[in-house]
N, C-alpha and C. Protein backbone atom coordinates (compact mmCIF):
# COMPACT_ATOMS: atom_id res chain seq x y z
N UNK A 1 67.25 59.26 125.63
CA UNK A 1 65.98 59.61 126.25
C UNK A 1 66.16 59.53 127.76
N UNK A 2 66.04 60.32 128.46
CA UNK A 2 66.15 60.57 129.99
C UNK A 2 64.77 59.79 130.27
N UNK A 3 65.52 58.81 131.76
CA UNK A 3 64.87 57.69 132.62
C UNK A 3 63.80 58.14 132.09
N UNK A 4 62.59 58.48 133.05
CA UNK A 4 61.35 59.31 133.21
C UNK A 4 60.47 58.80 131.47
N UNK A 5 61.27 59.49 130.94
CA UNK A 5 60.72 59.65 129.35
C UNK A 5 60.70 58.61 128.72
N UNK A 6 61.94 57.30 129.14
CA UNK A 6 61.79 56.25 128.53
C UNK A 6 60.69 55.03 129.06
N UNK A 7 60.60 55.47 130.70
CA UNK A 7 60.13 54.65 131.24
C UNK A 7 58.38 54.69 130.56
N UNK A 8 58.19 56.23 130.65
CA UNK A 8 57.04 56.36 129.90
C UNK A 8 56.98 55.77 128.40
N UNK A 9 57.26 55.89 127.79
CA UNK A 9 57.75 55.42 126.56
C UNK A 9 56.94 54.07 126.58
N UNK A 10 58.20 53.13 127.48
CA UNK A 10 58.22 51.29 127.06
C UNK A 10 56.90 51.42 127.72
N UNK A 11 56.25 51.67 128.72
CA UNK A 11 54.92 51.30 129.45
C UNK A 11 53.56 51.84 128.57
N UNK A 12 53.88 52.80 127.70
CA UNK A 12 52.93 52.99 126.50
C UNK A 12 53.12 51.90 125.41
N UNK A 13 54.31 51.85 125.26
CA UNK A 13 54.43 50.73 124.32
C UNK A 13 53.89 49.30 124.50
N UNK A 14 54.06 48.88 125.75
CA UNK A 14 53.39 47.83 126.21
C UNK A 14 52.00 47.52 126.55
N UNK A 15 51.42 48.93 126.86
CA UNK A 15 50.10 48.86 127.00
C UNK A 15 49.49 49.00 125.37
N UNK A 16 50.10 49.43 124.55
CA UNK A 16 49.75 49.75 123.20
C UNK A 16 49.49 48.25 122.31
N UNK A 17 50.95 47.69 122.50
CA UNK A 17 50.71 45.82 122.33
C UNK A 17 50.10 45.28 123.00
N UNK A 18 49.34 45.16 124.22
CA UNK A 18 48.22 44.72 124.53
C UNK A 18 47.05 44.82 123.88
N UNK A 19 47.06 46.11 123.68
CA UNK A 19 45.92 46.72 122.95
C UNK A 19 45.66 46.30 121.56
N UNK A 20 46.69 46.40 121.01
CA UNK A 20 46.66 45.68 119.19
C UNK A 20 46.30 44.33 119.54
N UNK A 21 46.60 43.42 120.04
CA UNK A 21 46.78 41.90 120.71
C UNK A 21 44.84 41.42 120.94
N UNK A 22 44.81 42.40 121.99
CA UNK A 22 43.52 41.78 122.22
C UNK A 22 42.37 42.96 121.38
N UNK A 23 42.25 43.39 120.60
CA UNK A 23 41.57 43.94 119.22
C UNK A 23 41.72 43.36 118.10
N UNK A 24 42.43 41.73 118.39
CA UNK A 24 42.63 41.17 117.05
C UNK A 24 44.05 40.98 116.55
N UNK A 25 44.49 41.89 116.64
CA UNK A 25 46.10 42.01 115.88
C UNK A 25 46.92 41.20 116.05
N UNK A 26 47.98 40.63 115.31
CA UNK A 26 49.36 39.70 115.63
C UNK A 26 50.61 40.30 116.01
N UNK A 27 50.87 40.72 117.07
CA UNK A 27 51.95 41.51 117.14
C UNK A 27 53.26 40.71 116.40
N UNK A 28 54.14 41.14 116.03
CA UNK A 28 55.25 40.32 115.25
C UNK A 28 56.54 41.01 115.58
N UNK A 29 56.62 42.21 115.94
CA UNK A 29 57.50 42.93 116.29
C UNK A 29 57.45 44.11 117.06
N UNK A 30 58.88 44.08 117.89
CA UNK A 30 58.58 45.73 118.73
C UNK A 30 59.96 45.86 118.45
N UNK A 31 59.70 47.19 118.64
CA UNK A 31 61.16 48.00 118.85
C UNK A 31 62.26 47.29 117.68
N UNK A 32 61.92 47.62 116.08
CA UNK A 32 62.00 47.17 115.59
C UNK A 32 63.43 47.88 115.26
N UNK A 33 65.12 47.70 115.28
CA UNK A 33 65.86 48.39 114.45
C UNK A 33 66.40 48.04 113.10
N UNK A 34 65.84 48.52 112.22
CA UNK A 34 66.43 48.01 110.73
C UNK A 34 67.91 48.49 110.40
N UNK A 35 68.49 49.14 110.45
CA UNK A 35 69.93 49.37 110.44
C UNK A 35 69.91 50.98 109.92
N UNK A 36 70.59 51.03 109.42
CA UNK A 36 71.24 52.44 109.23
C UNK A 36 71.02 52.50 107.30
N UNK A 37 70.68 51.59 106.82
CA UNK A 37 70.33 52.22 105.45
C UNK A 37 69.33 53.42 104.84
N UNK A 38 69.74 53.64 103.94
CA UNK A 38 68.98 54.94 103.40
C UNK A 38 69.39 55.97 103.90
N UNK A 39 70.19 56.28 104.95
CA UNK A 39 70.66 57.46 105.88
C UNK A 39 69.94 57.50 106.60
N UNK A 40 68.80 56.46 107.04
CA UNK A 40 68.02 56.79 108.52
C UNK A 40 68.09 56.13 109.56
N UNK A 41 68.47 56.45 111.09
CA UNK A 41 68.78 55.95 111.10
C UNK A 41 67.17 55.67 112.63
N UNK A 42 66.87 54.93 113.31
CA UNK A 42 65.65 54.80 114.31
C UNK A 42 65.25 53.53 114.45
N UNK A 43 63.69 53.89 115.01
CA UNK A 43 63.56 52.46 115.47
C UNK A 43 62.13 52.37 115.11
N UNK A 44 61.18 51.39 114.74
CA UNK A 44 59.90 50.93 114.38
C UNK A 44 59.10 50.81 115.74
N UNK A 45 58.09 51.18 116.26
CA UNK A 45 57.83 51.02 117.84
C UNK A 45 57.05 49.32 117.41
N UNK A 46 56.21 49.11 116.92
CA UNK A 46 55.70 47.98 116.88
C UNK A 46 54.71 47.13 115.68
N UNK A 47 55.28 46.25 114.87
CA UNK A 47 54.88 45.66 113.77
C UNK A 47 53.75 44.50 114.22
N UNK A 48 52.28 44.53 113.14
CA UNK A 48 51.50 43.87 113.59
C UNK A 48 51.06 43.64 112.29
N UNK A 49 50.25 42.66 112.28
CA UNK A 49 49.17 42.04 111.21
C UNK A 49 47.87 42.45 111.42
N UNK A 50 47.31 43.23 110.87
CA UNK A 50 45.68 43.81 111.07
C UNK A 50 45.14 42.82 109.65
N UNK A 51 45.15 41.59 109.97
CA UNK A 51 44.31 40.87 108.94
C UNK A 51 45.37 40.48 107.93
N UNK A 52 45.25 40.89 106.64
CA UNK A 52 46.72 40.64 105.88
C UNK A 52 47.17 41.92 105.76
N UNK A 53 47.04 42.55 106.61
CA UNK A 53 47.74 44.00 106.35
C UNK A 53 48.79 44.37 107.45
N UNK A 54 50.07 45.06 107.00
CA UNK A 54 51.04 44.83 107.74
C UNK A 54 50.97 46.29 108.50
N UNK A 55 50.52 46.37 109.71
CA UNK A 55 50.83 48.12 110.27
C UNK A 55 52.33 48.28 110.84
N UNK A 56 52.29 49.25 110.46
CA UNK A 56 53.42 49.76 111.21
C UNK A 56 53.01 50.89 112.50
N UNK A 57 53.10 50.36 113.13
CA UNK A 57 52.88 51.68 114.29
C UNK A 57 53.55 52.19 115.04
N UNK A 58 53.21 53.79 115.30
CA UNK A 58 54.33 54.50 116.07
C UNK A 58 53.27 55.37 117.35
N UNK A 59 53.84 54.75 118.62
CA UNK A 59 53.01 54.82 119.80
C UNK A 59 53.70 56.10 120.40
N UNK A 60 52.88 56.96 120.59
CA UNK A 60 53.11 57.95 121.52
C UNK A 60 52.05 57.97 122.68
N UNK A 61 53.18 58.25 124.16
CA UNK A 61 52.51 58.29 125.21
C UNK A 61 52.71 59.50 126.05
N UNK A 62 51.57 60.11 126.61
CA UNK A 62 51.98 61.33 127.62
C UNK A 62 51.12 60.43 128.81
N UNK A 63 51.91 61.69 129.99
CA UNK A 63 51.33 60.93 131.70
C UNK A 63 50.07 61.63 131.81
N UNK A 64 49.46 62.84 131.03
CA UNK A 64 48.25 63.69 130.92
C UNK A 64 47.98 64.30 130.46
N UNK A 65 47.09 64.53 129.66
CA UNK A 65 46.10 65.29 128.54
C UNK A 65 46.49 66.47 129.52
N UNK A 66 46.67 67.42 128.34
CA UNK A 66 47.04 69.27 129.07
C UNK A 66 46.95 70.09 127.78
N UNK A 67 46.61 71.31 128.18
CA UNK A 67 46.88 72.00 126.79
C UNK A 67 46.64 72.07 125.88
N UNK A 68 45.57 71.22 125.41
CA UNK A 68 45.29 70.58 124.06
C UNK A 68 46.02 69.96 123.40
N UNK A 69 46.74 69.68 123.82
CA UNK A 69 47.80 68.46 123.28
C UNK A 69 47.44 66.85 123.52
N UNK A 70 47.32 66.25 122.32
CA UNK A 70 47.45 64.66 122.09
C UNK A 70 48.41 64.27 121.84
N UNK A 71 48.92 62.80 122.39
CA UNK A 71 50.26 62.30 122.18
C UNK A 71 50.52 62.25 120.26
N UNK A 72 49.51 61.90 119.80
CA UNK A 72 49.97 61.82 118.01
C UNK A 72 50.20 62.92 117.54
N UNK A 73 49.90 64.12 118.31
CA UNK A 73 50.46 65.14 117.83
C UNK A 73 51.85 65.70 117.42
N UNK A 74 52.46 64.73 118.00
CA UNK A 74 54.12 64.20 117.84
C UNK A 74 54.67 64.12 116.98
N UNK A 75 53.78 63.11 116.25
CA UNK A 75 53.85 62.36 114.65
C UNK A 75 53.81 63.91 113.72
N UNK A 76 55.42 63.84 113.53
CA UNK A 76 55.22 65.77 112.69
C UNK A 76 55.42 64.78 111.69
N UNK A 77 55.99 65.46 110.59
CA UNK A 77 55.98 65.04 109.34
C UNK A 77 57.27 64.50 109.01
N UNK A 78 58.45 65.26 109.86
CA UNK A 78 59.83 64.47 109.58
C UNK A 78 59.84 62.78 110.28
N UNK A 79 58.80 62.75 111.47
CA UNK A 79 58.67 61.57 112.04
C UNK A 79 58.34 60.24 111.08
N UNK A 80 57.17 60.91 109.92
CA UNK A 80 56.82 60.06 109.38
C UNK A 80 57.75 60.05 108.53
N UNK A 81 58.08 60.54 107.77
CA UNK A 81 58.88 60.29 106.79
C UNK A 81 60.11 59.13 107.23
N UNK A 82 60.50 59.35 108.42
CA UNK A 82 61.44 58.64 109.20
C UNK A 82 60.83 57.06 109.02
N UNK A 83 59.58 57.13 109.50
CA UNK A 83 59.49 55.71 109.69
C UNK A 83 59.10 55.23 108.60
N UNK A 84 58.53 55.77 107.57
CA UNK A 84 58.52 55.32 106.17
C UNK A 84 59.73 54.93 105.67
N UNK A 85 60.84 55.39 105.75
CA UNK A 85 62.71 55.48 104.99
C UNK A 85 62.60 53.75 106.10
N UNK A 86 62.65 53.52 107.34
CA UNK A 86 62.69 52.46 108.19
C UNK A 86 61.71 51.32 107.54
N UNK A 87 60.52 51.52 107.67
CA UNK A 87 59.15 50.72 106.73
C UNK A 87 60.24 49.84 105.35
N UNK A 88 60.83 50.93 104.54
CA UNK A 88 61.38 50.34 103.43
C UNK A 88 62.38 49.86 103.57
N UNK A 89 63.36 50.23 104.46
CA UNK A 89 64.51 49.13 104.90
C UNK A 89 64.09 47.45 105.64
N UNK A 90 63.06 47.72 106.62
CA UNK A 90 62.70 46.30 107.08
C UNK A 90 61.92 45.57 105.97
N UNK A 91 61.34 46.08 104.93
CA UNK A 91 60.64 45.68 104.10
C UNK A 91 62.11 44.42 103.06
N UNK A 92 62.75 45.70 103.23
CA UNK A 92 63.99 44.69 101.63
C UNK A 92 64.67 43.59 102.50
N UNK A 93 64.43 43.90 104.18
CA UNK A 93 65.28 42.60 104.66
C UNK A 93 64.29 41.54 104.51
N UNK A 94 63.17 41.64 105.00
CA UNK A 94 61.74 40.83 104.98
C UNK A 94 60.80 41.55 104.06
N UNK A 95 61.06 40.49 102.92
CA UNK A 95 59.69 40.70 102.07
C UNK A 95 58.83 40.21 102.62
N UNK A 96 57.45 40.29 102.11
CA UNK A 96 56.18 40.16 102.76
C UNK A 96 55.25 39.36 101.18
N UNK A 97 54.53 38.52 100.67
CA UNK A 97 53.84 38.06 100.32
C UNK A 97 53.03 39.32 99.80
N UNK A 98 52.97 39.13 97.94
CA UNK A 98 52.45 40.61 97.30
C UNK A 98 50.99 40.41 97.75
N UNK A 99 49.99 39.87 98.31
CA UNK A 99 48.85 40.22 98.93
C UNK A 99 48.95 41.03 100.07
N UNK A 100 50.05 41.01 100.82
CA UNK A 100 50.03 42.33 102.03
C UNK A 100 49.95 43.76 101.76
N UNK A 101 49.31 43.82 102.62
CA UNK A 101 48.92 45.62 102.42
C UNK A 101 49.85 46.39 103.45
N UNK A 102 50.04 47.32 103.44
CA UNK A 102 50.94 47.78 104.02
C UNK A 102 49.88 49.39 104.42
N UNK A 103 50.34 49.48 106.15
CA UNK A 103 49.42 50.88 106.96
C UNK A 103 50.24 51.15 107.71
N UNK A 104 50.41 52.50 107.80
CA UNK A 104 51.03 53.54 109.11
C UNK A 104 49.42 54.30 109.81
N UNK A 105 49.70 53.50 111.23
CA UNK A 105 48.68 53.81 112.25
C UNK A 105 49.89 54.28 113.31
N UNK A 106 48.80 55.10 114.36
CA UNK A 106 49.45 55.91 115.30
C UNK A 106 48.51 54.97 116.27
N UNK A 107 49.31 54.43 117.54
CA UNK A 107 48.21 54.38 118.66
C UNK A 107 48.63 55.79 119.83
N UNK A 108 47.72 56.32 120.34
CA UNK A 108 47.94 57.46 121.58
C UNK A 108 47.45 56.64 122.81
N UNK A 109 48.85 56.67 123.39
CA UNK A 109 48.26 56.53 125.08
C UNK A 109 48.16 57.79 125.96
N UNK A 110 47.52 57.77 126.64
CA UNK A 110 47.81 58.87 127.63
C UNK A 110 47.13 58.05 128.92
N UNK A 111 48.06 58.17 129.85
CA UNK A 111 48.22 57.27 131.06
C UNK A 111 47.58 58.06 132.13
N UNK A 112 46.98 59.24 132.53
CA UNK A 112 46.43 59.98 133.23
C UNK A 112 46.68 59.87 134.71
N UNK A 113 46.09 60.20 135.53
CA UNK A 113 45.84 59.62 137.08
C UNK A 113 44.65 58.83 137.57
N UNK A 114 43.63 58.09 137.04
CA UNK A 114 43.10 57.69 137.44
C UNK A 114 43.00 55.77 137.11
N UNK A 115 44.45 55.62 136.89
CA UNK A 115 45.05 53.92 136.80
C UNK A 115 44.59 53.68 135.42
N UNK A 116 43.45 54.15 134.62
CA UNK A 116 43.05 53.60 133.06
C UNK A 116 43.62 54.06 132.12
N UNK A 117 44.44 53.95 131.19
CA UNK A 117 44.63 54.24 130.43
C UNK A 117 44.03 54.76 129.06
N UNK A 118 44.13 55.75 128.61
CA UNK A 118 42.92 55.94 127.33
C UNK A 118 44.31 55.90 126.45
N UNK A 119 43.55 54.63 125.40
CA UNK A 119 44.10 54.25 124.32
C UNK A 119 43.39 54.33 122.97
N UNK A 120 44.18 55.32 121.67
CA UNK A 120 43.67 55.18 120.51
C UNK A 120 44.05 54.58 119.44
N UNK A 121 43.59 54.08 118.19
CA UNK A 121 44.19 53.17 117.31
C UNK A 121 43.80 54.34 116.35
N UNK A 122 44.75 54.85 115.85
CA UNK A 122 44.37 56.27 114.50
C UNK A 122 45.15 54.62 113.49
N UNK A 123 44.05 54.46 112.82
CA UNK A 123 44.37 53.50 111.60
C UNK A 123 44.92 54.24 110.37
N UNK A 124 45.73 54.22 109.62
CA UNK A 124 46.09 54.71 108.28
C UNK A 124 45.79 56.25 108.84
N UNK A 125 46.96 56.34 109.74
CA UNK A 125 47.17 57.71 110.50
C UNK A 125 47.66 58.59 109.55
N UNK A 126 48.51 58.14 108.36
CA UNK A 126 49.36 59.09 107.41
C UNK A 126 50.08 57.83 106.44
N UNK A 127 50.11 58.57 105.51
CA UNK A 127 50.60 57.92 104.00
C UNK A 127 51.51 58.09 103.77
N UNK A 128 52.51 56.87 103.20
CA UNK A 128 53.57 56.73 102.38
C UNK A 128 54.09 57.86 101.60
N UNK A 129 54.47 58.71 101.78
CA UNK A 129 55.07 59.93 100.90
C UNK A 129 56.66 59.68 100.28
């Protein structure tokens, strides 16, 4: 990922764990790499506890709304699938207690020009396929 893109990246990511953090959430993990099983191979952006439910979330950030484009618009379908194949690898290293629920949420940052950030929590953004 070229400078620019990453820098954007971690500073969505960080403003994103703030955001889960003080809405309640337990952050437990970022930048999560489970290894290379299943043939996939990536990274988890950030694992949280929404109550007893385990999210998995994948944060996309742009520097400005343009075009009609939203950062979750990202989230295509090979993405998810990706982090689902990842979901089940961190899952067999760390089981989780059969009362956990398990959610794929998207948060969208978009960092704009006017210093605030607009941040969304798309809860149970897309399903386990």
């Amino acid at each position: 990922m070229p400078g620019e893109l990453k820098s954007t990246g971690r500073l969505g990511e960080d403003l994103a764990a703030q955001f889960l953090e003080t809405s309640g959430a337990d952050v437990i993990a970022r930048n999560v790499r489970p290894g290379t099983g299943c043939g996939v191979r990536g990274e988890l952006d950030i694992l949280c506890l929404d109550g007893q439910t385990l999210c998995v979330v994948e944060v996309k950030t742009l520097r400005r709304r343009g075009g009609g484009m939203t950062p979750g618009m990202n989230v295509t379908a090979a993405k998810q699938h990706q982090i689902v194949m990842l979901t089940q690898l961190w899952l067999a290293q760390n089981p989780l207690p059969d009362e956990t629920g398990i959610r794929f949420d998207v948060i969208e940052v978009t960092l704009g020009t006017r210093g605030t950030p607009d941040i969304v929590w798309h809860k149970a953004a897309f399903l386990a396929t």
